[in-house]
N, C-alpha and C. Protein backbone atom coordinates (compact mmCIF):
# COMPACT_ATOMS: atom_id res chain seq x y z
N UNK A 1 -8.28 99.74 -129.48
CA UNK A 1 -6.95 99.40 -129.06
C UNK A 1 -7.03 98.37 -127.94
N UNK A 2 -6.09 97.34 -128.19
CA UNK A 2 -5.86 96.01 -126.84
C UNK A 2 -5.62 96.83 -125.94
N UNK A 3 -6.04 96.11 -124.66
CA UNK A 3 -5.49 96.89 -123.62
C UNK A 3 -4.30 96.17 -123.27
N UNK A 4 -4.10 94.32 -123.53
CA UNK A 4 -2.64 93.76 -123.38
C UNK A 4 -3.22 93.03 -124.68
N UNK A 5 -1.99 93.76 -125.08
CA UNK A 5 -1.92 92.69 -126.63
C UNK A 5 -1.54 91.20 -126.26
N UNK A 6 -1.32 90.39 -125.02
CA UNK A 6 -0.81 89.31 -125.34
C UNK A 6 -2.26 88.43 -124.64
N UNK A 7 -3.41 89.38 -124.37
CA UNK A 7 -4.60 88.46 -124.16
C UNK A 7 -4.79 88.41 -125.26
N UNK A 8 -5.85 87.04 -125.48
CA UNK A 8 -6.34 86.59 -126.63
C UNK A 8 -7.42 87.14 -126.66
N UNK A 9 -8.30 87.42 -127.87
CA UNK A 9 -9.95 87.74 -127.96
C UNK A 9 -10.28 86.44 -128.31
N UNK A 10 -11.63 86.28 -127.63
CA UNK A 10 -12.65 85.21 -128.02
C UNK A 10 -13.62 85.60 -127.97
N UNK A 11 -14.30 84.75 -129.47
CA UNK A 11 -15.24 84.90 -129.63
C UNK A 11 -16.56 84.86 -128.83
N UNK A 12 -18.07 85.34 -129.43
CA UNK A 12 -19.10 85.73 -128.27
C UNK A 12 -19.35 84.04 -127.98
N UNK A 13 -19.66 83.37 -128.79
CA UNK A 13 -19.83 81.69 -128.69
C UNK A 13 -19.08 81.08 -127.73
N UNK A 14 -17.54 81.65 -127.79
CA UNK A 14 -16.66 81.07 -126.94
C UNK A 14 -16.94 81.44 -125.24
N UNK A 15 -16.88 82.70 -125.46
CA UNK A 15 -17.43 83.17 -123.94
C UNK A 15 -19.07 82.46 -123.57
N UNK A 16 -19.78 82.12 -124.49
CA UNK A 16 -20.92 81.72 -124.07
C UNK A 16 -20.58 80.39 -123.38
N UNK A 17 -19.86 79.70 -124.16
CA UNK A 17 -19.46 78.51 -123.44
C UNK A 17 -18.89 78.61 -122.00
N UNK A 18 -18.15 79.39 -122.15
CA UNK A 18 -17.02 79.26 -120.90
C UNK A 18 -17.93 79.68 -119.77
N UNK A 19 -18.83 80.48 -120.01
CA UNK A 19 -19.93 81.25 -119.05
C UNK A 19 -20.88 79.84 -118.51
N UNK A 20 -21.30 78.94 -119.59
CA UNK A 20 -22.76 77.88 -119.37
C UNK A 20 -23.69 78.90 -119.79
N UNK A 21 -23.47 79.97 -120.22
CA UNK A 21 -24.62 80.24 -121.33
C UNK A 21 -25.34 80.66 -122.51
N UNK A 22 -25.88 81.49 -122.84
CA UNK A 22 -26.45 81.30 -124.55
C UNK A 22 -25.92 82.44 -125.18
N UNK A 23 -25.38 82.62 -126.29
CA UNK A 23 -24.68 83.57 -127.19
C UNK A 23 -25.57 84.53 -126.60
N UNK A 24 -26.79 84.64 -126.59
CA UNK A 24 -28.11 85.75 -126.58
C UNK A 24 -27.64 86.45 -125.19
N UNK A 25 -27.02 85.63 -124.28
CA UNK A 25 -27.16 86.40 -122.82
C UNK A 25 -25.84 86.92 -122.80
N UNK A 26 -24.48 86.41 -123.59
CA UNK A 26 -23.40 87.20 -124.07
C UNK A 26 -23.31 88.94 -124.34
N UNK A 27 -24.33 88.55 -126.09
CA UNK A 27 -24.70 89.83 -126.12
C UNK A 27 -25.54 90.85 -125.12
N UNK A 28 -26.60 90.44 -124.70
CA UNK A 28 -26.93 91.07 -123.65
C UNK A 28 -25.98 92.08 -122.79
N UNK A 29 -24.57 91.18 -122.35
CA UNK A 29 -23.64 91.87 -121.32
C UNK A 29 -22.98 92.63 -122.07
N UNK A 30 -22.40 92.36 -123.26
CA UNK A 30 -22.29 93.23 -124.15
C UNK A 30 -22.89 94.66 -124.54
N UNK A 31 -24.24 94.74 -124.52
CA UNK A 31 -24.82 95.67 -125.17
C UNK A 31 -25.70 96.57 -123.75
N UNK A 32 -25.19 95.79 -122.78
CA UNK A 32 -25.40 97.18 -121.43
C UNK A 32 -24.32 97.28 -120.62
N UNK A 33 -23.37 96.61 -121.59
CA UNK A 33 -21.54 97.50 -120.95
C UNK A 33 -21.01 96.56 -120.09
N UNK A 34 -21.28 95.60 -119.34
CA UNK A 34 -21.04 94.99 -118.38
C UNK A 34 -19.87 93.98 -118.71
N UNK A 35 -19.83 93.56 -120.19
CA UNK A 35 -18.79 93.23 -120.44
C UNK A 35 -18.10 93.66 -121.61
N UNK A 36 -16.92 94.19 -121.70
CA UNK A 36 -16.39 94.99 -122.45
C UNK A 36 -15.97 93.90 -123.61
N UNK A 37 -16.02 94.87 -125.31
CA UNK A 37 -16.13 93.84 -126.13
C UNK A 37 -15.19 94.69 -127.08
N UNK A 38 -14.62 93.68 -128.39
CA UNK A 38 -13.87 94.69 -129.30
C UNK A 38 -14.73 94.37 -130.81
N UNK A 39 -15.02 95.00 -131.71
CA UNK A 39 -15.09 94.88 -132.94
C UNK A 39 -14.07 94.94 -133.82
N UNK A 40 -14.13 93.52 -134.42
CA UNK A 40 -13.59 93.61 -135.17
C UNK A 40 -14.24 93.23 -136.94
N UNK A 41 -14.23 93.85 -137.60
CA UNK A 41 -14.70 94.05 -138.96
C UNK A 41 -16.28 93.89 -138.11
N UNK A 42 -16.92 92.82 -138.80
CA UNK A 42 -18.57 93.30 -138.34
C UNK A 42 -18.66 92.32 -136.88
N UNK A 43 -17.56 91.71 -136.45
CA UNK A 43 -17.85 90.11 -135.35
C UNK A 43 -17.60 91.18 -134.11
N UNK A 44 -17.74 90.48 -132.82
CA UNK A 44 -17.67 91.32 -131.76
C UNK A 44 -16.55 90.09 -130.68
N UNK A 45 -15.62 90.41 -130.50
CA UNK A 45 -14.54 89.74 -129.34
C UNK A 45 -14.45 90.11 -128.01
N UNK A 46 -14.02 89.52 -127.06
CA UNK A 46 -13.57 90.06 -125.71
C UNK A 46 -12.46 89.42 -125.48
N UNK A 47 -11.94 90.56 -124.72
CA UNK A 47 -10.13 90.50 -124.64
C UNK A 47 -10.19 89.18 -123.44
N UNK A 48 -9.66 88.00 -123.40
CA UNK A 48 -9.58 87.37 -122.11
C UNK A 48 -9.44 87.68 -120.98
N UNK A 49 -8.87 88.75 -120.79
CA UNK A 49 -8.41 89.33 -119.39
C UNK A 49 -10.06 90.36 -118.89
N UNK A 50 -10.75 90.82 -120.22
CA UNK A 50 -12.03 91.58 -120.31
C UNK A 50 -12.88 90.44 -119.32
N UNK A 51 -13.04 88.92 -119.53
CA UNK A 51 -13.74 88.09 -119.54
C UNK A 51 -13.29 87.50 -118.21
N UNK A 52 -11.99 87.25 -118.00
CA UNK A 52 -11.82 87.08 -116.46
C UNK A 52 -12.41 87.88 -115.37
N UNK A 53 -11.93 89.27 -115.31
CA UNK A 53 -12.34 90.31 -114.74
C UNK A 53 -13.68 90.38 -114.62
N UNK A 54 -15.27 89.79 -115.39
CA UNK A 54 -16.44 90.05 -115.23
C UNK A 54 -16.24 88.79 -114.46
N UNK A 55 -15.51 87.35 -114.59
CA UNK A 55 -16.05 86.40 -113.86
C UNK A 55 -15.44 86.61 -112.29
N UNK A 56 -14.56 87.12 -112.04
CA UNK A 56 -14.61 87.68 -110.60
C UNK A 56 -14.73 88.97 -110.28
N UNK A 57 -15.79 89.51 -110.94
CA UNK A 57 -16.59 90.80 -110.34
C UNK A 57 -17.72 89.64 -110.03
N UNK A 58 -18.39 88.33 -110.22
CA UNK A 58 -19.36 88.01 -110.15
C UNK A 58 -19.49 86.77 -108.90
N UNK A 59 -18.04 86.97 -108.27
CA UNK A 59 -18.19 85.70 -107.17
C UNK A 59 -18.52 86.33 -105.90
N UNK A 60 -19.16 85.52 -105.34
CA UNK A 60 -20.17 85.98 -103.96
C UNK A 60 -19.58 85.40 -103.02
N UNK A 61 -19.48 86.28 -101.77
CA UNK A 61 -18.68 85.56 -100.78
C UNK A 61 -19.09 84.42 -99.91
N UNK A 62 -18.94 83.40 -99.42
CA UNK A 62 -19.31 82.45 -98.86
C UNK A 62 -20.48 82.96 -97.49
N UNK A 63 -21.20 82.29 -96.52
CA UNK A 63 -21.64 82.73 -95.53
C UNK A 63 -22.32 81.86 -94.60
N UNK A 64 -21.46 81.93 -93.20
CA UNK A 64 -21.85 80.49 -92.49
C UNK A 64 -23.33 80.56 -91.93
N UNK A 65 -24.14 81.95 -92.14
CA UNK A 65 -25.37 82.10 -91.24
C UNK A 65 -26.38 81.52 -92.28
N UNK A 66 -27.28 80.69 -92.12
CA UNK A 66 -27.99 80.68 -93.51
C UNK A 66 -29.43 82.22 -93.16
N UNK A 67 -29.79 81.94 -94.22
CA UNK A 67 -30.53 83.57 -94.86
C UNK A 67 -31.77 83.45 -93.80
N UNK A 68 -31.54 84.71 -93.30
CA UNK A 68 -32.97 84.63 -91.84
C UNK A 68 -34.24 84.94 -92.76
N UNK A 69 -34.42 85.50 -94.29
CA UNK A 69 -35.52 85.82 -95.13
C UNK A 69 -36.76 84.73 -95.21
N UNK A 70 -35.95 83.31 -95.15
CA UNK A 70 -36.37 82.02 -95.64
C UNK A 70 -37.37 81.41 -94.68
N UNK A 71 -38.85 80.94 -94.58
CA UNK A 71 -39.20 80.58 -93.79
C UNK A 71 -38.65 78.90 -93.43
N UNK A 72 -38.47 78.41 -92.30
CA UNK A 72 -37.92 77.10 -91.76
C UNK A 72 -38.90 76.10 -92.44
N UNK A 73 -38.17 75.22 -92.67
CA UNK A 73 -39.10 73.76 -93.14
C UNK A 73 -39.19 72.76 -91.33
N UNK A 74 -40.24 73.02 -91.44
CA UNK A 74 -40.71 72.10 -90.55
C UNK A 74 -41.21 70.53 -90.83
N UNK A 75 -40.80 69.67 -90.18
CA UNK A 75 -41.37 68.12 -90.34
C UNK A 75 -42.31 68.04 -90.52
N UNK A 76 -42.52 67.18 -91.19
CA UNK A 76 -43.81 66.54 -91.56
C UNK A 76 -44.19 64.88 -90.63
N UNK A 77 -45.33 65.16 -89.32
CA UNK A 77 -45.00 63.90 -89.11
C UNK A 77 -45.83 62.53 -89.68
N UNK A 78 -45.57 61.50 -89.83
CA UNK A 78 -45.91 60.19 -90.23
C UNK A 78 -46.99 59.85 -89.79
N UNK A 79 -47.70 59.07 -90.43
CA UNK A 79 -49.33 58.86 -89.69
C UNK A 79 -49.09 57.56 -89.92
N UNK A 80 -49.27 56.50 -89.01
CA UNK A 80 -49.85 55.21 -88.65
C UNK A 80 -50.57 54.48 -89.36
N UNK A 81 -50.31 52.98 -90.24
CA UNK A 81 -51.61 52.69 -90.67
C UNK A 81 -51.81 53.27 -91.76
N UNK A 82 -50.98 53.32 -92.88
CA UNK A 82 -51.48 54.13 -94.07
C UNK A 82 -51.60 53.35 -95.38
């Protein structure tokens, strides 16, 4: 059952696109739940609103500190005469 009949389903190809990636990593989200899918006869759809909802469960919040994990790039200095 739709959960809003007036989203559209698209296909796994379509979401691959809209994502930037490969039908294969579609199914993937598909087949460990992460993105909810409908069958229909043997093809597999996601409700648009299914497909919004994973793309902002997936945005990361901005952050002005950069990552203290990272070691610093230090200069490299120039040698004379080369």
């Amino acid at each position: 059952m739709l959960t809003d009949p007036a989203s559209p389903l698209r296909e796994v190809a379509h979401v691959a696109h809209r994502l930037s990636v490969s039908p294969r990593f579609v199914w993937g989200l598909i087949r460990s739940g992460k993105l909810p899918a409908i069958r229909v006869g043997a093809r597999l759809r996601v409700e648009e609103g299914d497909l919004q909802a994973y793309i902002d469960a997936q945005r990361v919040a901005a952050t002005t500190d950069p990552p203290t994990d990272r070691p610093r790039l230090q200069p490299v200095p120039h040698s004379k005469g080369a």
